[in-house]
Protein backbone atom coordinates (compact mmCIF):
# COMPACT_ATOMS: atom_id res chain seq x y z
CA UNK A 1 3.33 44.26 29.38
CA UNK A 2 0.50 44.12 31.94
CA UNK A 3 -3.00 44.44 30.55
CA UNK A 4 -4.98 46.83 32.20
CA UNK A 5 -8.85 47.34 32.03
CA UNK A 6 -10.89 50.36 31.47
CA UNK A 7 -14.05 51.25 33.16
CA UNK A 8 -15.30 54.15 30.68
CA UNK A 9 -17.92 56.19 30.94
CA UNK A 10 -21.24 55.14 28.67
CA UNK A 11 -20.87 57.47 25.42
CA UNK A 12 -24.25 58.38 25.05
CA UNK A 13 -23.72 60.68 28.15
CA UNK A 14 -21.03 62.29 26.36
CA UNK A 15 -23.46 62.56 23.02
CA UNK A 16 -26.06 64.37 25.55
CA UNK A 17 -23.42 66.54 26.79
CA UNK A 18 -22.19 67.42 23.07
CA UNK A 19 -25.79 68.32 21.73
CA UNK A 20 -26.01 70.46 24.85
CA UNK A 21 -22.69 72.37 23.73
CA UNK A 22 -23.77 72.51 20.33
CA UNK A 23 -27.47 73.91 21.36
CA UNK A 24 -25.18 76.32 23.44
CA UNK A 25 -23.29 77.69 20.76
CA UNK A 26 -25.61 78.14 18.22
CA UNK A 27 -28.25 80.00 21.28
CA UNK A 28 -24.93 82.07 22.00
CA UNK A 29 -24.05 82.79 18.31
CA UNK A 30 -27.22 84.15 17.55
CA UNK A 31 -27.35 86.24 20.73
CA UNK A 32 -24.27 88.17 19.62
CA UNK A 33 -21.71 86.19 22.21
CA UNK A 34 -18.55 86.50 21.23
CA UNK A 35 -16.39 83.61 23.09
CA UNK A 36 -18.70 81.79 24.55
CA UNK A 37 -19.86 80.11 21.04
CA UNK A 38 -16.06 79.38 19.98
CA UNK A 39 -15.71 78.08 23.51
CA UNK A 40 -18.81 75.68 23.26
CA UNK A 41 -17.84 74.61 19.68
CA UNK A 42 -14.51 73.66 20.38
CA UNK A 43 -15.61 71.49 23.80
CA UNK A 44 -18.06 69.88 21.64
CA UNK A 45 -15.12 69.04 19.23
CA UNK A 46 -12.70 67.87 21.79
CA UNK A 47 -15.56 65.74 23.27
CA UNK A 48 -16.29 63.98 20.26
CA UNK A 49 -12.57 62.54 19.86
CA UNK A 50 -13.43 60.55 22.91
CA UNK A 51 -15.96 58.74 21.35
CA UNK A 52 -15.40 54.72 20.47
CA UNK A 53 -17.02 51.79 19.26
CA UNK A 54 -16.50 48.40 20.51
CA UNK A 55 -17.74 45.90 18.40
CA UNK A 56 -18.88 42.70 19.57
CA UNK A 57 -15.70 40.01 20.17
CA UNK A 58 -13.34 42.96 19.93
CA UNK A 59 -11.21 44.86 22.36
CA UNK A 60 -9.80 48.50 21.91
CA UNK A 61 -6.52 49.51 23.45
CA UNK A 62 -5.67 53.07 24.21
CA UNK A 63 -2.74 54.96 24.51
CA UNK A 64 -2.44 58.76 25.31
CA UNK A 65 0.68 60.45 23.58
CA UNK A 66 2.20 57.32 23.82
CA UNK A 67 1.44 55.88 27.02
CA UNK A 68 -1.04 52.96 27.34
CA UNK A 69 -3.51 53.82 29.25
CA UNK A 70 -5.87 50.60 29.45
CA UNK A 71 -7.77 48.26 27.10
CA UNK A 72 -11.67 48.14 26.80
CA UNK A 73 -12.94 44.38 26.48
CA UNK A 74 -16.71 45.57 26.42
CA UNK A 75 -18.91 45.98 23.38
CA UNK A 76 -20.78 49.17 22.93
CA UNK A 77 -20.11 53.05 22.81
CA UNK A 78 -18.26 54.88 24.93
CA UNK A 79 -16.06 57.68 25.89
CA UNK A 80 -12.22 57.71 26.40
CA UNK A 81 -9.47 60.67 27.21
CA UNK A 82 -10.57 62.97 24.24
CA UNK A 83 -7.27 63.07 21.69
CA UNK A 84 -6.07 59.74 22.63
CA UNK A 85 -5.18 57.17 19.63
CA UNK A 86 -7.29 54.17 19.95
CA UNK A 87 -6.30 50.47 17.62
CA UNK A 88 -8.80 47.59 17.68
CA UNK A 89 -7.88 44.16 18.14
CA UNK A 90 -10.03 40.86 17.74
CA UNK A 91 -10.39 38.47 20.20
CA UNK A 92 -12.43 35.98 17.79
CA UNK A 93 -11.11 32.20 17.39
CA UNK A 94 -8.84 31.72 14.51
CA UNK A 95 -7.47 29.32 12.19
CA UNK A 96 -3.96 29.26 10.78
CA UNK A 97 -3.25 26.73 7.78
CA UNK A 98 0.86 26.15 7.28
CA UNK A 99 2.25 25.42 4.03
CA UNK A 100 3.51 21.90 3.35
CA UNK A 101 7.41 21.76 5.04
CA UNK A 102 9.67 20.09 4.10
CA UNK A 103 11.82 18.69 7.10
CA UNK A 104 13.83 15.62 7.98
CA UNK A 105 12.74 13.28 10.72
CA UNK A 106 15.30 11.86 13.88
CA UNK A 107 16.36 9.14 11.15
CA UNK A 108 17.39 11.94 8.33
CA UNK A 109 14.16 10.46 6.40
CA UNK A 110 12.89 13.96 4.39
CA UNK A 111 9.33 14.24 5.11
CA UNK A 112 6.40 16.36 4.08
CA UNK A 113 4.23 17.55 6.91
CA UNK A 114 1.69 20.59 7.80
CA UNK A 115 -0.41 21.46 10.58
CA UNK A 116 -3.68 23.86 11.25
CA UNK A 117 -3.55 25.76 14.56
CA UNK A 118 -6.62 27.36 16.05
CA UNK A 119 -5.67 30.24 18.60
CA UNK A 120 -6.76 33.33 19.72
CA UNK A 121 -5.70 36.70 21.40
CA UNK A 122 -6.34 36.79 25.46
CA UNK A 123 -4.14 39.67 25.75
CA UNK A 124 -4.38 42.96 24.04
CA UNK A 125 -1.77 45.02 24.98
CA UNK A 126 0.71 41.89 24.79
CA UNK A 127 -0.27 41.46 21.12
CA UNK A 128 0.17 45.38 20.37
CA UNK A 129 3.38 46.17 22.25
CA UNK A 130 5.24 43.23 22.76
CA UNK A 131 5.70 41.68 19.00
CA UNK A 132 5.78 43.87 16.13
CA UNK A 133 3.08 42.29 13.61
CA UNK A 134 1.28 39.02 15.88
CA UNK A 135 -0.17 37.85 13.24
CA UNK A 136 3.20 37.03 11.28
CA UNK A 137 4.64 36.15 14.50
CA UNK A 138 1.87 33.63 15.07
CA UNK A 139 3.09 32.20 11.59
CA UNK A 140 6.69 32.00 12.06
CA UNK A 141 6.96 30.36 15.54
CA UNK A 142 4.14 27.67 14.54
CA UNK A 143 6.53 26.60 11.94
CA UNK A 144 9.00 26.88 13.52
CA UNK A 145 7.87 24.76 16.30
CA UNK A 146 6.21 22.22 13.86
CA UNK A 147 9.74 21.85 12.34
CA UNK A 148 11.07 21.13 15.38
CA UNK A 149 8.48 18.63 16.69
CA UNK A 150 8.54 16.70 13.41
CA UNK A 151 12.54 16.47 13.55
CA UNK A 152 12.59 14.28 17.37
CA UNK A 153 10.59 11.48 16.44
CA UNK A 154 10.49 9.04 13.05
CA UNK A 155 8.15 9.12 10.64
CA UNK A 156 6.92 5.42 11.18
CA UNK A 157 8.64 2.99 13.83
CA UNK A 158 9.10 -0.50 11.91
CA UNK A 159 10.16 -1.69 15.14
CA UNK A 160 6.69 -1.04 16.81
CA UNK A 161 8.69 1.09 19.93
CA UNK A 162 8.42 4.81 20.80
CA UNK A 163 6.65 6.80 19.17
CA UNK A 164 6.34 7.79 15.60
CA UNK A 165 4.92 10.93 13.81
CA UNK A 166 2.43 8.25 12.02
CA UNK A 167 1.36 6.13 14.63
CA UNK A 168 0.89 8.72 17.49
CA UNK A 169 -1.41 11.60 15.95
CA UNK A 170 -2.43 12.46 19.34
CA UNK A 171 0.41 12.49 20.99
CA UNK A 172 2.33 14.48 18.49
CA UNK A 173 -0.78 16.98 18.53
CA UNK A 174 -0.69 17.38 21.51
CA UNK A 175 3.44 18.10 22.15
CA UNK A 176 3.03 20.55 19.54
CA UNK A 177 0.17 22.52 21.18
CA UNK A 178 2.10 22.69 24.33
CA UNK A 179 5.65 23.96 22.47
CA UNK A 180 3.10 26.42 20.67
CA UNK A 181 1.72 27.70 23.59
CA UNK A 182 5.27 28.13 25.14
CA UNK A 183 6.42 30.24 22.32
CA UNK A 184 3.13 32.20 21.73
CA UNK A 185 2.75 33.25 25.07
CA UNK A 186 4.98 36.14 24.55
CA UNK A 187 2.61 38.04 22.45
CA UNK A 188 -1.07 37.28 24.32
CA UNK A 189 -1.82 34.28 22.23
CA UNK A 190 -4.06 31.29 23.76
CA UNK A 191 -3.55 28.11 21.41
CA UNK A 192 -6.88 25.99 21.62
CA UNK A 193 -5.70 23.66 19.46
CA UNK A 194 -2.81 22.03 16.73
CA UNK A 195 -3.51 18.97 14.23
CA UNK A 196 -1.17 17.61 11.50
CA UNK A 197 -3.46 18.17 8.51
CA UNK A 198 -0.77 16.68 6.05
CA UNK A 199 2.37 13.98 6.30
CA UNK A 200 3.98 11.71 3.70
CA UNK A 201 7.19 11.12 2.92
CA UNK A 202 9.24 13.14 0.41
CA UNK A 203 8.74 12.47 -3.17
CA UNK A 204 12.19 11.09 -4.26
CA UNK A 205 11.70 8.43 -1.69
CA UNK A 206 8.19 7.94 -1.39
CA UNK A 207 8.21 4.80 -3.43
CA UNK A 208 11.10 3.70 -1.93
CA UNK A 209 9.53 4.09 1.81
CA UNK A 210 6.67 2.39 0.55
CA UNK A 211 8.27 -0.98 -0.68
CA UNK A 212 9.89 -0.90 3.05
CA UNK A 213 6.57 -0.46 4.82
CA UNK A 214 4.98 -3.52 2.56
CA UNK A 215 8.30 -5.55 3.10
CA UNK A 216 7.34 -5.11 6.88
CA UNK A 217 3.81 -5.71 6.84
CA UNK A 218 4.55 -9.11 5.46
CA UNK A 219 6.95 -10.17 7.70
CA UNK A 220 5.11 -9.17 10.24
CA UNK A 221 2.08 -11.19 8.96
CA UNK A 222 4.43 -14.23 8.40
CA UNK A 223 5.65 -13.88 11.76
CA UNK A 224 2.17 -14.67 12.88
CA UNK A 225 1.17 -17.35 10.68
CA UNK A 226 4.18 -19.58 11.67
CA UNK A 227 3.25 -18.57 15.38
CA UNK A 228 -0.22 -19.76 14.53
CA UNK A 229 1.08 -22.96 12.85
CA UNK A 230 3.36 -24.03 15.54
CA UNK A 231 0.61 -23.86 18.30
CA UNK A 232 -1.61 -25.98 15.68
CA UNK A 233 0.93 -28.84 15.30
CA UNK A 234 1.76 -29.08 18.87
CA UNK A 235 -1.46 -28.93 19.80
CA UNK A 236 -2.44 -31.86 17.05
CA UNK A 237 0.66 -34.05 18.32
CA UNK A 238 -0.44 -33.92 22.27
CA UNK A 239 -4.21 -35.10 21.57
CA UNK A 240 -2.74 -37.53 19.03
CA UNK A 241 -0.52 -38.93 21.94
CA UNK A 242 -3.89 -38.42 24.34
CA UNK A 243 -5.87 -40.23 22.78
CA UNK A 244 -3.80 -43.33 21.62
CA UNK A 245 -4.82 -43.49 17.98
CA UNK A 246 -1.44 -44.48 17.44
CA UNK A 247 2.12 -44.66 18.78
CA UNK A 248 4.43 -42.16 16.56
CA UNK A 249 8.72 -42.21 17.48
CA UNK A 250 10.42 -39.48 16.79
CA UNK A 251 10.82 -40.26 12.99
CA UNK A 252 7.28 -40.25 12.13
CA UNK A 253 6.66 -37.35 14.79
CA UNK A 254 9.59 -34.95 12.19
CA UNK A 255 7.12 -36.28 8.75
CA UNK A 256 3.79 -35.57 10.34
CA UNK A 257 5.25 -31.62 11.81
CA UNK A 258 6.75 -31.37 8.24
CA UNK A 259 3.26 -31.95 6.52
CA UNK A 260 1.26 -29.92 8.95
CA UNK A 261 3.73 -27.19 8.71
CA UNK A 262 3.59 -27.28 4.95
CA UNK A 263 -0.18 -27.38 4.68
CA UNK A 264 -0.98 -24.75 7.00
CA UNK A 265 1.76 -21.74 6.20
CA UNK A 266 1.32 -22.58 2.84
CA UNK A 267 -0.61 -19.49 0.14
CA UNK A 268 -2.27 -22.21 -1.85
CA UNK A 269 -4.53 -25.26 -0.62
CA UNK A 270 -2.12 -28.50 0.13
CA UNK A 271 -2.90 -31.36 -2.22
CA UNK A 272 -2.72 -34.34 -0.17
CA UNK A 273 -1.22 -37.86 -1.47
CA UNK A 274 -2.44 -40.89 0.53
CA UNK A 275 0.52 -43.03 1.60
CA UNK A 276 -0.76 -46.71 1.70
CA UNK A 277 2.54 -48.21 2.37
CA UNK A 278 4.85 -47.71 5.64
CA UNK A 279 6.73 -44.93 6.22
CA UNK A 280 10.20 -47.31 5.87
């Protein structure tokens, strides 16, 4: 369906002109006229059914026993083909809040997830003839297409590659705007803009997740620390052996990597002992 746009008259001209036929009718009715009164009264009728308002933000689309004839984007009064069935549609910004889903993520993981999309109507006739109800189509498509977005990636990558639903907000926003606007186009639909306003896992594995996600975050923490500690005792061996405070073999070298390991990866401070004897 191609939009086209009307160039109506002003309907104040079309107010003048009624008054006029009025003023005629009642001048002829008193003067005895027989037609000419119906005739005036009944143009003065017909002229007023051409008469619409155009609020501000809103467009009108008309349709003439049942052909569209054009849509008017403008705000104000004015005149259309007199008998002609006019509907209003808004072109205002609006918001549309999904329900929590329930889906499961590329690794079978049941997830909770729901998204806000802001959109609004760029074409008129699209929205009127094309999809029976826009507004519930609008619905069913951007849950539909939030379903399928949330089912190709995970819900958090413990590996730290690709992307996950958690860890790339933006991206995932942004995919689902596109696949929005790709199924919304259809009915005269401009999406401005999709969020995830909610996303946890299900409940019956919630805790379950959770344990895995702390099990990770301390590994990954470890991981570091012995890093860290490594770089410490190699670095405290080669300024040892620098400086020649003393002359360790490969026995002593094993003890003194041992300790530092030991003090430094340790939770709780390292009680030293003092060794006053040799090592042998």
């Amino acid at each position: 369906m191609q939009e086209k746009m009307l160039r109506p008259i002003s309907g104040f001209w079309i107010i003048a002109l009624i008054v006029i036929c009025l003023g005629g009718g009642v001048y002829g009715a008193v003067q005895s006229y027989n037609a000419v009164p119906v005739i005036l009264f009944a143009a003065a009728g017909v002229l007023m059914t051409s008469i619409t308002v155009v609020q501000p933000n809103k467009s009108v689309v008309v349709t003439f026993f049942g052909k569209y004839v054009g849509t008017i984007p403008a705000s104000g009064m004015w005149a259309v083909i007199p008998i002609s069935k006019r509907k209003t549609v808004s072109l205002r910004v609006r918001n549309f809040n999904s329900v929590k889903l329930k889906v499961n993520d590329i690794e079978g993981n049941p997830i909770e997830i729901a998204a806000v999309v802001v959109f609004k109507v760029i074409n008129s006739a699209k929205a009127l003839f094309d999809v029976d109800k826009y507004m519930e189509f609008v619905e069913i498509q951007s849950e539909t297409a939030l379903r399928h977005v949330a089912s190709k990636y995970p819900y958090d990558s413990f590996s730290g590659n690709g992307m996950s639903l958690r860890a790339n907000a933006e991206e995932i926003a942004k995919e689902l705007a596109l696949e929005l606007q790709d199924r919304l186009s259809l009915s005269g639909v401009e999406v401005l803009e999709a969020r995830l306003t909610h996303l946890a896992y299900s409940t019956e594995i919630a805790s379950t997740m959770l344990q895995r996600q702390q099990a990770s975050a301390i590994l990954s923490a470890r991981q570091i620390i012995v890093e860290g500690a490594v770089g410490m005792v190699d670095m405290a061996i080669k300024q040892l052996k620098e400086s020649g405070v003393v002359e360790l073999d490969e026995e002593r070298k094993a003890a003194m990597i041992n300790n530092l390991m030991v003090a430094i990866v340790s939770e709780r401070g390292a009680s030293p002992v003092i060794n006053t004897g040799s090592l042998y």
